[in-house]
Protein backbone atom coordinates (compact mmCIF):
# COMPACT_ATOMS: atom_id res chain seq x y z
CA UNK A 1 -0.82 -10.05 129.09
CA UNK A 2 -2.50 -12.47 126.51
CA UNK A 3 -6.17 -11.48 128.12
CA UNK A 4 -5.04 -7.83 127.86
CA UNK A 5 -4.32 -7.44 124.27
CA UNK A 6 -7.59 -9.75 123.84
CA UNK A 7 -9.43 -7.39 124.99
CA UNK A 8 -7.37 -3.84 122.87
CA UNK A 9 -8.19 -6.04 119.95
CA UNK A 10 -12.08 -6.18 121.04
CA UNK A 11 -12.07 -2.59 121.87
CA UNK A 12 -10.50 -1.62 118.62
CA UNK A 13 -12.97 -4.03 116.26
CA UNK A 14 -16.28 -2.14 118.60
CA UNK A 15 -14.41 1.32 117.20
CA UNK A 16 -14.15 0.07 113.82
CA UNK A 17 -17.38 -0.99 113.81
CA UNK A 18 -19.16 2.02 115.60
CA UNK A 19 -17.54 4.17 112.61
CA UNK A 20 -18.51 1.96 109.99
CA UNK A 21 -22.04 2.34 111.39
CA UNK A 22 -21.49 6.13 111.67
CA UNK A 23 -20.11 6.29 107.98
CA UNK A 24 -23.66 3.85 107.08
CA UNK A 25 -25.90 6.40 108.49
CA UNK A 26 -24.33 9.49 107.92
CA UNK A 27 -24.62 7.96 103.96
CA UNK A 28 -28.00 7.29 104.17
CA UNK A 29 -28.92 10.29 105.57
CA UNK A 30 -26.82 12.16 102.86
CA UNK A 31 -28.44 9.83 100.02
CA UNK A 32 -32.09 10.95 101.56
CA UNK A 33 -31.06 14.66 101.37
CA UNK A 34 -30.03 14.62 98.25
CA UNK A 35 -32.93 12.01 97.15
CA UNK A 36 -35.49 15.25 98.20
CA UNK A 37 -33.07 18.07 96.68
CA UNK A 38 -33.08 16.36 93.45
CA UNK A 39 -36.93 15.43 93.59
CA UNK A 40 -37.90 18.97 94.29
CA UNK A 41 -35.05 21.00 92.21
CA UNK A 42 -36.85 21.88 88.41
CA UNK A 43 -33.23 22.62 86.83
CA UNK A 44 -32.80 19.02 85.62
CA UNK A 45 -35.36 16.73 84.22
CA UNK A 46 -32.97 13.48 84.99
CA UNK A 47 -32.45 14.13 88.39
CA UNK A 48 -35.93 15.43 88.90
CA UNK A 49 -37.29 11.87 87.54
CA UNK A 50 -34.91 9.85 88.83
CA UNK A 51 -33.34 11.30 92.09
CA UNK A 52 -29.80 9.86 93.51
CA UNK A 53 -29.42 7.70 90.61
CA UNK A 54 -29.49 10.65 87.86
CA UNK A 55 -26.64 12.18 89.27
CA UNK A 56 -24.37 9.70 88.15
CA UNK A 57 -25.25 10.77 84.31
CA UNK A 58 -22.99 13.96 85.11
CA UNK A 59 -20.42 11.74 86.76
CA UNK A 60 -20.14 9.68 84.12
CA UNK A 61 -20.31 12.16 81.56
CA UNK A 62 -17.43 13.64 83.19
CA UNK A 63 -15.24 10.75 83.38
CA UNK A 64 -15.86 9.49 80.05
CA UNK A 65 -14.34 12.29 78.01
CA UNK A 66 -10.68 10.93 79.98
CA UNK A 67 -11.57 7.00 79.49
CA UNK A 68 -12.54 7.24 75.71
CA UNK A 69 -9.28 7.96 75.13
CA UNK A 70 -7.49 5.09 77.18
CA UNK A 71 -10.35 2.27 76.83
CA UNK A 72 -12.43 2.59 73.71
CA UNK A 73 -11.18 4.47 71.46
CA UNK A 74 -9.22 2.72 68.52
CA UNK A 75 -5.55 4.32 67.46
CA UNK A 76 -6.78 6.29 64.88
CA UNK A 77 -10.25 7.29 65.91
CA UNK A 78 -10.03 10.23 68.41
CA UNK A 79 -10.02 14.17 67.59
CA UNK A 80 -8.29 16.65 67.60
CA UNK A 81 -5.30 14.25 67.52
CA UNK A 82 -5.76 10.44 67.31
CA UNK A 83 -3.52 8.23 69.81
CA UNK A 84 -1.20 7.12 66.78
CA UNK A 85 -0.15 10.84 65.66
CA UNK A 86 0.06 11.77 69.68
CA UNK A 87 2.18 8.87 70.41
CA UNK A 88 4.49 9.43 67.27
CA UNK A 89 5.06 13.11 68.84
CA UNK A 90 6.02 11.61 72.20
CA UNK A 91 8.40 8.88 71.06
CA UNK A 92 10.13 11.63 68.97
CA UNK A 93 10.47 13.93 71.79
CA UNK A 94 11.84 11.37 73.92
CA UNK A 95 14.02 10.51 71.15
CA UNK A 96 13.60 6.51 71.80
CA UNK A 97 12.82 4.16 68.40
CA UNK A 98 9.71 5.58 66.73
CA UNK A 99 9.55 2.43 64.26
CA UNK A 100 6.49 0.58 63.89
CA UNK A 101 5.63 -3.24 63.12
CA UNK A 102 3.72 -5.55 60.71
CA UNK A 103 1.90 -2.82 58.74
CA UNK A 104 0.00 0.66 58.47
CA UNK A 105 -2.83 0.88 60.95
CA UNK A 106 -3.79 3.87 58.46
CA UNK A 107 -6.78 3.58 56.56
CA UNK A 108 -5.05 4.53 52.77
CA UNK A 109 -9.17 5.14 51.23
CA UNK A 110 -10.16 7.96 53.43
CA UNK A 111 -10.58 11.15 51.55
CA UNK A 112 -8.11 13.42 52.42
CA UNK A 113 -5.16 10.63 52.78
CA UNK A 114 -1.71 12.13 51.54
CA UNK A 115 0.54 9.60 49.64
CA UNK A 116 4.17 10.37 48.77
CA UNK A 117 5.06 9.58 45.55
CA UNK A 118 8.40 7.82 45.69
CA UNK A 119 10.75 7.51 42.29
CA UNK A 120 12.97 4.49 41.54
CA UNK A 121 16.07 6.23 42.29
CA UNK A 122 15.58 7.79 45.91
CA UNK A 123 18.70 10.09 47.39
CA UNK A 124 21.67 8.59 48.43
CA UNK A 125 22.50 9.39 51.74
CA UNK A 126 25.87 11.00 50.76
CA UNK A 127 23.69 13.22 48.22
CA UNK A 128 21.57 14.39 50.93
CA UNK A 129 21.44 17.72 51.67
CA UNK A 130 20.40 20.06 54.38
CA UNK A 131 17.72 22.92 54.79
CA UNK A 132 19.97 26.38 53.97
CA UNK A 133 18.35 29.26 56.11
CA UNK A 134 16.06 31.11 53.74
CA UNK A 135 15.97 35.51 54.15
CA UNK A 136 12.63 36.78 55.43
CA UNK A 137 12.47 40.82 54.71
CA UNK A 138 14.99 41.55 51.88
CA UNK A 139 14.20 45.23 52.20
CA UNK A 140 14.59 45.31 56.07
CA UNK A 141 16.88 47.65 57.56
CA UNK A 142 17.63 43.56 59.21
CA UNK A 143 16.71 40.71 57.60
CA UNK A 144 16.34 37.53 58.90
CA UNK A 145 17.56 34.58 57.68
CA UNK A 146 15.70 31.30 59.42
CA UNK A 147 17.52 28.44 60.07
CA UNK A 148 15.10 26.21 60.23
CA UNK A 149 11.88 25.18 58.07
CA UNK A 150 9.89 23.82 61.26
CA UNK A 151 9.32 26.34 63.74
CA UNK A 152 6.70 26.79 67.26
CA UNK A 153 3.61 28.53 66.63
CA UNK A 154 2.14 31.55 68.42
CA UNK A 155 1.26 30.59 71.81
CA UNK A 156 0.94 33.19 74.80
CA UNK A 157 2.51 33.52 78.21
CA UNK A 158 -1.29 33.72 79.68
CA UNK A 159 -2.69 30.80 77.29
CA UNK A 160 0.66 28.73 78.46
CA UNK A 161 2.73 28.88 81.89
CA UNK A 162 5.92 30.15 83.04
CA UNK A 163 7.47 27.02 83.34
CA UNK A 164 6.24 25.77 79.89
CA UNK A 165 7.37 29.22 78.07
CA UNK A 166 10.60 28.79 79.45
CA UNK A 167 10.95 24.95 78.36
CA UNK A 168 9.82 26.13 74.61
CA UNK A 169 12.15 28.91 74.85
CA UNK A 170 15.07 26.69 75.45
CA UNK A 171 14.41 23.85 73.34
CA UNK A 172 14.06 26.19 70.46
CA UNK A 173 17.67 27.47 71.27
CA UNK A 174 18.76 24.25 71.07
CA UNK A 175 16.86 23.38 67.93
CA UNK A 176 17.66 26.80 66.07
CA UNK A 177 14.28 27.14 65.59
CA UNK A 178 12.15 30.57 66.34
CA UNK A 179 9.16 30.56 68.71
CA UNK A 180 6.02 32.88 68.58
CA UNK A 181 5.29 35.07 71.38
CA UNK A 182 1.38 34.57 70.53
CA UNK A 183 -0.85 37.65 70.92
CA UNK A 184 0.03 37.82 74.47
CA UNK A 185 3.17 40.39 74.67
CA UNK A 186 6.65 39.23 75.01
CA UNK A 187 7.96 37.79 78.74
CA UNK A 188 11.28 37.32 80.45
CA UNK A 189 10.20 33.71 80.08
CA UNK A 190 10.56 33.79 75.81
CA UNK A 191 13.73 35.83 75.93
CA UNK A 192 15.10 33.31 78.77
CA UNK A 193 16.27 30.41 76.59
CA UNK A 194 18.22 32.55 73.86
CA UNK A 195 16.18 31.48 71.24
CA UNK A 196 14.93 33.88 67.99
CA UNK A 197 11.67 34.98 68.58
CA UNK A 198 9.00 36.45 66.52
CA UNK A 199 6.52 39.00 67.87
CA UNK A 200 3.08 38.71 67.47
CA UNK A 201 1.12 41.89 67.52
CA UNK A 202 -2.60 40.99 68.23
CA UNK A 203 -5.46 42.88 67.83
CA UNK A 204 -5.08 44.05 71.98
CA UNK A 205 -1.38 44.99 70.42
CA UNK A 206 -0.63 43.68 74.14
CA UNK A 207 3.26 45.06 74.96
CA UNK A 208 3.26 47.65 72.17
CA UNK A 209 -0.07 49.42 73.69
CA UNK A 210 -0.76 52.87 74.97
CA UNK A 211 -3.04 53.23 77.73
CA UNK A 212 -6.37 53.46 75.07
CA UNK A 213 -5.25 50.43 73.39
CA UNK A 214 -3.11 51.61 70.73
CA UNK A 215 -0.52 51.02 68.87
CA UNK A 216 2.37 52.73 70.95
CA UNK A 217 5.86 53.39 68.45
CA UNK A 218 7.84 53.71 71.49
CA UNK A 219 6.93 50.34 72.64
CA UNK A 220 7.23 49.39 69.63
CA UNK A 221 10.44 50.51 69.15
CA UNK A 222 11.75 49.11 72.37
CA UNK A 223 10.53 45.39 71.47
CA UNK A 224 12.61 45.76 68.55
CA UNK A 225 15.67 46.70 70.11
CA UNK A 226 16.10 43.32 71.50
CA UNK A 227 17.85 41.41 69.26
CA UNK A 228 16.39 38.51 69.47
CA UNK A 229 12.79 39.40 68.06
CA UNK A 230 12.99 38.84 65.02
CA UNK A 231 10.15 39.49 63.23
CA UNK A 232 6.81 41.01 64.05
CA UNK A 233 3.65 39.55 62.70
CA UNK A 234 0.26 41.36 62.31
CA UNK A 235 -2.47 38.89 63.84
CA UNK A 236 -5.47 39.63 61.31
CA UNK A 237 -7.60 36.43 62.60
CA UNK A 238 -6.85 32.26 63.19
CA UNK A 239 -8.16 29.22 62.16
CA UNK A 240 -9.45 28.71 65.74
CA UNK A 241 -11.52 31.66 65.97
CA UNK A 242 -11.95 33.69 63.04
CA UNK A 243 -13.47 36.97 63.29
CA UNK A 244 -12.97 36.56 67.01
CA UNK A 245 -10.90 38.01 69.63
CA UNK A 246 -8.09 36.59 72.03
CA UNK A 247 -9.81 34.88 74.87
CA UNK A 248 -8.08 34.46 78.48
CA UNK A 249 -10.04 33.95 81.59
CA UNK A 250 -9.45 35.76 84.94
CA UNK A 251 -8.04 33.40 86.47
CA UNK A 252 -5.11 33.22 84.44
CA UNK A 253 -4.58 36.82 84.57
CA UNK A 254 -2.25 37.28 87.36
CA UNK A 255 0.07 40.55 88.43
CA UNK A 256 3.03 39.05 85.97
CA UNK A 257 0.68 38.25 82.65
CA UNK A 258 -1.44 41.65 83.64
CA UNK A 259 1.74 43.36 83.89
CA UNK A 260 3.01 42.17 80.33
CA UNK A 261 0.26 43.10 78.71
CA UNK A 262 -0.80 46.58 80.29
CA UNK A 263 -4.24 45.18 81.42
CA UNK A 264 -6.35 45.23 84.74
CA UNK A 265 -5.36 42.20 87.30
CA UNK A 266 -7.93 39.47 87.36
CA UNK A 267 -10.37 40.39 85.02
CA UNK A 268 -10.88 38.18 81.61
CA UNK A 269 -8.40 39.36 78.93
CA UNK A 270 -10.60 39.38 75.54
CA UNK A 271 -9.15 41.34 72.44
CA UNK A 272 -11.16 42.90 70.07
CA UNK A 273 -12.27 40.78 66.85
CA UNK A 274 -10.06 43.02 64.74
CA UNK A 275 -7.59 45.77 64.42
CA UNK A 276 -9.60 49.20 64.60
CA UNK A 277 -7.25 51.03 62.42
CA UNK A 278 -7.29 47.94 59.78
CA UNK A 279 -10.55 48.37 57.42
CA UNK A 280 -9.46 47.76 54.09
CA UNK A 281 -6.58 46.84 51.70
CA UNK A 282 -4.87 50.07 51.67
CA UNK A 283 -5.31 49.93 55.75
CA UNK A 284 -3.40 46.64 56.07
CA UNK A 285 -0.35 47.67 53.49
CA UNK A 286 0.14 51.05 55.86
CA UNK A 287 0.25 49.78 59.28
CA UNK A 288 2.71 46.81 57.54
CA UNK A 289 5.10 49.71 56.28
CA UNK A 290 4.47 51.57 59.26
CA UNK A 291 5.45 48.73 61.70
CA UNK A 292 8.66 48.28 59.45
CA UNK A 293 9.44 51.52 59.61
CA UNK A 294 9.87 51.69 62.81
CA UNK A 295 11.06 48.27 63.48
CA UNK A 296 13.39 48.02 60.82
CA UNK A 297 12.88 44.30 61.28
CA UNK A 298 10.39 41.73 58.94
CA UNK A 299 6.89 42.43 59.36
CA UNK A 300 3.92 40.02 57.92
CA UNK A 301 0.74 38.77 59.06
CA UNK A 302 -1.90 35.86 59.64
CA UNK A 303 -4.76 34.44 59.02
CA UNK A 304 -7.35 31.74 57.94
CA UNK A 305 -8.36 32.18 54.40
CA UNK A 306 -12.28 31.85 53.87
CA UNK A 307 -13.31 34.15 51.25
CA UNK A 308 -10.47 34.05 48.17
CA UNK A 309 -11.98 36.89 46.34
CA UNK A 310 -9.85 39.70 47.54
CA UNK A 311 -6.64 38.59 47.30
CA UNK A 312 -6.33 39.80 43.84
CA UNK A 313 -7.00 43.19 44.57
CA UNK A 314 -4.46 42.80 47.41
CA UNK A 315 -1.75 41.71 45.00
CA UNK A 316 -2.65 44.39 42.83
CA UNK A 317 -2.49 47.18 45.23
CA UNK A 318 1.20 45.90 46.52
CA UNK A 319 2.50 45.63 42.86
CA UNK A 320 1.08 49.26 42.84
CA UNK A 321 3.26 50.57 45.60
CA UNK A 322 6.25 48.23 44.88
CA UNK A 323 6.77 45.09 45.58
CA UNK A 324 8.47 46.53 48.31
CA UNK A 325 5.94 47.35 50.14
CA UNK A 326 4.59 43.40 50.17
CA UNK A 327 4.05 41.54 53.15
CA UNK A 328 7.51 39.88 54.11
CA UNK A 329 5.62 36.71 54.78
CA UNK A 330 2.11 35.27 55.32
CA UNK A 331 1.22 32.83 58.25
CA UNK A 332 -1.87 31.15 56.86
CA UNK A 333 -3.39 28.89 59.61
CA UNK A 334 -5.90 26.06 58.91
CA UNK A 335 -9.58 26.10 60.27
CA UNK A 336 -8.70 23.04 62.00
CA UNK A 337 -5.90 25.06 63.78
CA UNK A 338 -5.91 25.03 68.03
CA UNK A 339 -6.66 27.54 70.69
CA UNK A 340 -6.86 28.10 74.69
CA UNK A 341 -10.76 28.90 74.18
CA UNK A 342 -12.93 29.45 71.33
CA UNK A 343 -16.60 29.48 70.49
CA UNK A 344 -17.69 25.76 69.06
CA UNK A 345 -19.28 27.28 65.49
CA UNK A 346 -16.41 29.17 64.90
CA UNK A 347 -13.80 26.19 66.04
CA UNK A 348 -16.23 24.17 64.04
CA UNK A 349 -17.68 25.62 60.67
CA UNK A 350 -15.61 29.10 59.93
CA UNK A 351 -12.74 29.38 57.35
CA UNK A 352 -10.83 27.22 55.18
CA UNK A 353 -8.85 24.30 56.06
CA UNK A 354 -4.78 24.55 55.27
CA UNK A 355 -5.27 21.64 52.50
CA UNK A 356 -7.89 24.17 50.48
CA UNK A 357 -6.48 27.47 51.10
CA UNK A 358 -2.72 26.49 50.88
CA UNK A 359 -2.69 26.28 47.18
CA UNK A 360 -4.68 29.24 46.36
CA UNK A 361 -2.43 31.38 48.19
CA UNK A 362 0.64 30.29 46.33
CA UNK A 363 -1.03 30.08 43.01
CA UNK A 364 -2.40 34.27 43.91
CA UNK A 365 0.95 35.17 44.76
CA UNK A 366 2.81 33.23 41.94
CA UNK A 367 0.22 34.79 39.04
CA UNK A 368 0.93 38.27 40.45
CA UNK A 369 4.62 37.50 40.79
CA UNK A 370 4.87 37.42 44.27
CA UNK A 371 5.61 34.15 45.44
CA UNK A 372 9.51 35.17 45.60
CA UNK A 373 8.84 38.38 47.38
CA UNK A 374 6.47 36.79 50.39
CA UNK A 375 7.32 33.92 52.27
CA UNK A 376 4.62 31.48 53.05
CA UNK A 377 4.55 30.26 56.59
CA UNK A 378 2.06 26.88 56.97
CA UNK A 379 0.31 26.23 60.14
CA UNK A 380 -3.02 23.94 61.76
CA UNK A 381 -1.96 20.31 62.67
CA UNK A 382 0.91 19.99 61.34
CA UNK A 383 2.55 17.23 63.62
CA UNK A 384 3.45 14.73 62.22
CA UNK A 385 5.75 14.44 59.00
CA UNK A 386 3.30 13.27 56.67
CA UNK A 387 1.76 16.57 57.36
CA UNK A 388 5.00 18.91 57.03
CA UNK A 389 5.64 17.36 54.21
CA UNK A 390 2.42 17.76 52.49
CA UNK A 391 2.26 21.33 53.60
CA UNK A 392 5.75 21.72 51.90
CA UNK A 393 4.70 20.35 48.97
CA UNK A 394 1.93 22.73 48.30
CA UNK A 395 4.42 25.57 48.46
CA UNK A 396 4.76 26.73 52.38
CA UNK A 397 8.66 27.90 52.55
CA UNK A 398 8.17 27.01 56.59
CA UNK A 399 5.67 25.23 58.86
CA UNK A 400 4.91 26.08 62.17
CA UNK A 401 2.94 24.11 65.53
CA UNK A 402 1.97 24.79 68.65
CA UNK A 403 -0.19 21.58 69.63
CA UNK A 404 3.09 19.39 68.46
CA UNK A 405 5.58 21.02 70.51
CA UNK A 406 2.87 20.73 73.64
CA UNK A 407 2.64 17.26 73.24
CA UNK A 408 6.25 17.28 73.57
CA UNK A 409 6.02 18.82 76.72
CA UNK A 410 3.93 16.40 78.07
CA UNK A 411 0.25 17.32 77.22
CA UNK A 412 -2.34 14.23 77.06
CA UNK A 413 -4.85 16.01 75.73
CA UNK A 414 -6.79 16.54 78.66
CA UNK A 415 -8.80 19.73 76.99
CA UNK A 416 -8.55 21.24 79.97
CA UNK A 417 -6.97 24.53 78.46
CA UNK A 418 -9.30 26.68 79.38
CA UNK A 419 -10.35 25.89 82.87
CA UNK A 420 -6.91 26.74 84.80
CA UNK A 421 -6.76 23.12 85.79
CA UNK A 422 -4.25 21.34 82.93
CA UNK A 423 -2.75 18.27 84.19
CA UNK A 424 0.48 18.41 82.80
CA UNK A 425 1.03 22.17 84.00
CA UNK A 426 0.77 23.26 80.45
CA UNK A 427 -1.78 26.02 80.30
CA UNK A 428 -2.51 26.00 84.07
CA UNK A 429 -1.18 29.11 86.77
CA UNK A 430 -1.41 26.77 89.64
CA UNK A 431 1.89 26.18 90.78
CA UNK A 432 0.80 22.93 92.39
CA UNK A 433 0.35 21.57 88.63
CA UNK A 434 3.23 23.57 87.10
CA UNK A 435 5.96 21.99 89.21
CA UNK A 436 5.44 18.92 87.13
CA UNK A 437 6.91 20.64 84.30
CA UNK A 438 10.77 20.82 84.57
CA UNK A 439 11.98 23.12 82.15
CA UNK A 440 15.32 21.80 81.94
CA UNK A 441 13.89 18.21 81.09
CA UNK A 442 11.24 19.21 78.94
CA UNK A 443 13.48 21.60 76.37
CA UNK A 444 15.67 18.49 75.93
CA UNK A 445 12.33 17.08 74.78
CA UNK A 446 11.15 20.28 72.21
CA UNK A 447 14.47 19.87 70.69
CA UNK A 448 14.25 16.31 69.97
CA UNK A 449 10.98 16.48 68.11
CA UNK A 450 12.15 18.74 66.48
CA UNK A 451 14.93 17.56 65.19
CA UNK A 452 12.93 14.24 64.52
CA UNK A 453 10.23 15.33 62.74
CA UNK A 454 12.62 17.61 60.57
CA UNK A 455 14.79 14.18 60.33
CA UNK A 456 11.66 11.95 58.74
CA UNK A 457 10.33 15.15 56.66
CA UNK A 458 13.55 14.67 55.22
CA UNK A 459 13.26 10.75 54.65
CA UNK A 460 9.92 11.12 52.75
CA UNK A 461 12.19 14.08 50.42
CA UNK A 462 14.80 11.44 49.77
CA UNK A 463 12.01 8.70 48.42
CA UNK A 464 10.67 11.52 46.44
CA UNK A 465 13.90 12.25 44.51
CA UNK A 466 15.23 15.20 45.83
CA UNK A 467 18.15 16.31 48.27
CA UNK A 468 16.25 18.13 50.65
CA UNK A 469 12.38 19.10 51.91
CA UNK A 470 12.58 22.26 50.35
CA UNK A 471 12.35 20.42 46.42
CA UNK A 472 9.33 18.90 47.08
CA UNK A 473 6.52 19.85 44.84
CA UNK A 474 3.47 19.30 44.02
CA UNK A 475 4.14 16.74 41.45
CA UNK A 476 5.71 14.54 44.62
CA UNK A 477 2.63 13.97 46.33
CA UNK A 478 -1.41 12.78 46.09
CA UNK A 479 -4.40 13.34 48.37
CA UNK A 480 -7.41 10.48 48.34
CA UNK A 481 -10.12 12.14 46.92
CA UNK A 482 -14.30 10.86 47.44
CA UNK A 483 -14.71 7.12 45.80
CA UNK A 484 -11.61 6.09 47.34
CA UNK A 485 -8.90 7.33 43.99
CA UNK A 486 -6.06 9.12 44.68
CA UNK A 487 -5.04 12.51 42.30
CA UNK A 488 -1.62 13.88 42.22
CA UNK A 489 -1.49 17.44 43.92
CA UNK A 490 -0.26 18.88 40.71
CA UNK A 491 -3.75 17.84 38.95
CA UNK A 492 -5.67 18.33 41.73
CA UNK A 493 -4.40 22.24 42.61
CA UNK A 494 -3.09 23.05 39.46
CA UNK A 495 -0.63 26.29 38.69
CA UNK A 496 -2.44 28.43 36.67
């Protein structure tokens, strides 16, 4: 018996080793191959001058953008979103102890820095007072009054998946928050959690489209009927990508998200870089009353500010019709603002960030006066409270995010959002990823950053002074300026 499994065991060790030969060769052979196709190939100069070995460039390449971000990079180093701001976000949506020890890791001299200024007599706790909901549309056939001053940002069912639309949808329920459709039509998936929603109307005017392209009053009409949109807001551009288009790759579009938005299966969904019928002042104040009118609901638009010069004449031309006919509200994004896809220059180098354009909008609006009439609705990075608050402070009446309430769904900031292959099952249509992403779970999650980060916007308005976010002004707040000073925001962006 002894001899027999002796000799198993001998068999079984020749096996192992006749495969570990096989594996040897059949690597050598494959390292030859390759050796030849990268000598002779005259795509790459690397791998042309150094064959085998200049493959691992790519590899590496690849792999670094994930281990930056876990090995070497400090807390406060990486962009979009450093590891400090991301981790605040996911300690807040887990609702677990978001205190920190010893000191700031924050470096206080970097231009741009926000300080709060804090009086000697903060808020009692018992003088506190909550956000009221503030009326959007006063001249609606239905207004609507917003509970909440932090809201989610425009993202699309296309850009995002089912499962995450549905999570957002039901955390902002329980938040009492509203949540942008994006550009991308409204699904079953925004109207499944209960919550308010507002209704972007890109320039694809995807779910209110006729078969050309445009705008259809019937569909129109029949988004309104539902009485949980809201609002409707007129995309004019975003900080992302302005002057550009909606981008979603093929891939993404399957029979659901091609059905939604009345466009071919499978093909790449990219919108035009404006609104056709939108060419001028006069252009923009019509299809406003025109969407109203048919509505009946609060209609408004968005956009990155880069050139300032026309919003004079814009005021001007409202006061001329009645200040009636004004906007109901104006989402200004930031150029720093996020997207599923963009071109790098645009991304990069077009438009103004929130910080710059922020104040010029309310100080256009207030010298015209406006600035009761039009609500101002903040958005691009704004995370974390330092952020909100600071955004407040310049004279936003809300403040919206989409990368915040992500990263409360789980995204790690893969930047995979535009290759169908998200991690976290975020902006991915596999459903191999997606069932990750427990919708159930993860709205528990939206609702407790929200109601954390409103919670510690609130703690910075009670150092300041005041009873509530909505008192903070200018005067409460500084930004580090070059040479390491810091000026007061009332200074610095004065009211004229």
């Amino acid at each position: 018996m002894n001899e027999t499994i002796f000799m198993l065991a001998i068999d079984f060790i020749a096996l192992i080793g006749v495969i570990v030969l096989l594996l040897i060769v059949a690597a050598a052979v494959t390292a030859v191959v390759m050796y030849q196709i990268d000598k002779r190939q005259t795509v790459h100069t690397i791998r042309r001058n150094y064959p085998l070995l200049g493959r691992f460039r790519y590899i590496f390449e690849e792999l670094g953008e994930f281990f930056r971000q876990y090995f070497f990079a400090m807390d406060r180093e990486e962009m979009p979103f450093n590891r400090a701001q991301r981790s605040w976000v996911y300690r807040a949506a887990k609702n677990v102890d978001n205190t920190v020890a010893f000191g700031s890791t924050r470096d206080l001299r970097k231009p741009g820095t926000y300080y709060f200024l804090n009086c000697p007599f903060p808020t009692l706790s018992e003088d506190a007072a909550t956000s009221q909901p503030m009326r959007i549309g006063p001249y609606c056939r239905t207004p609507y009054d917003a509970p909440s001053f932090l809201n989610i940002s425009g993202m699309s069912f296309g850009a995002l998946s089912a499962p995450a639309v549905t999570a957002l949808s039901m955390g902002a329920a329980k938040a009492g928050c509203w949540m942008n459709t994006g550009e991308g039509a409204l699904s079953k998936y925004h109207l499944e959690g209960g919550c308010d929603i507002v209704f972007q109307i890109g320039t694809a005017k995807y779910g209110v489209r006729d078969a050309e392209g445009r705008l259809d009053d019937a569909r129109l009409a029949e988004m309104a009927a539902i009485e949980q949109v809201r609002m409707f807001e007129i995309k004019l551009s975003q900080g992302a990508k302005p002057g550009k288009g909606g981008i979603l790759p093929g891939d993404k579009v399957t029979p659901e998200i091609a059905a939604a938005r009345g466009i071919p299966l499978g093909q790449a969904s990219i919108s035009p870089n404006r609104h056709p019928e939108i060419s001028s002042i006069d252009d923009l104040l019509d299809f406003i009353a025109h969407v109203r009118d048919v509505t009946g609901k609060p209609v408004g638009f968005k956009l990155v500010l880069g050139s300032t010069d026309w919003l004079d004449s814009f005021c001007e031309a409202v006061l001329k019709r009645g200040s009636e006919s004004a906007p109901d509200f104006i989402t200004l994004d930031s150029a720093d603002g996020g997207t599923g896809a963009a071109p790098m220059p645009l991304m990069d180098s077009v438009g103004l960030p929130l910080r710059e354009s922020l104040p010029l909008l309310v100080n256009k609006l207030a010298q015209h006066n406006l600035r009761n009439r039009v609500r101002i609705i903040a958005s691009g990075k704004l995370i974390n409270p330092t952020d909100v608050a600071a955004a407040i402070c310049m004279g936003a009446d809300f403040v919206v995010t989409a990368r915040g309430f992500m990263f409360a769904l789980g995204c790690i900031q893969a930047l995979q959002c535009n290759k169908n292959s998200c991690p976290t099952g975020i902006t991915t249509h596999d459903p191999k990823l997606q069932q990750g992403l427990v919708p159930d779970v993860k709205a528990e999650r939206v609702a407790n950053f929200h109601h954390n980060l409103v919670h510690e916007v609130e703690l910075i308005a009670h150092s300041c002074g005041v009873t509530e976010p909505r008192q903070l002004k200018r005067e409460h707040a500084a930004v580090v300026v070059d040479g390491g000073g810091a000026v007061p925001l009332n200074i610095l962006y004065p009211r004229d």
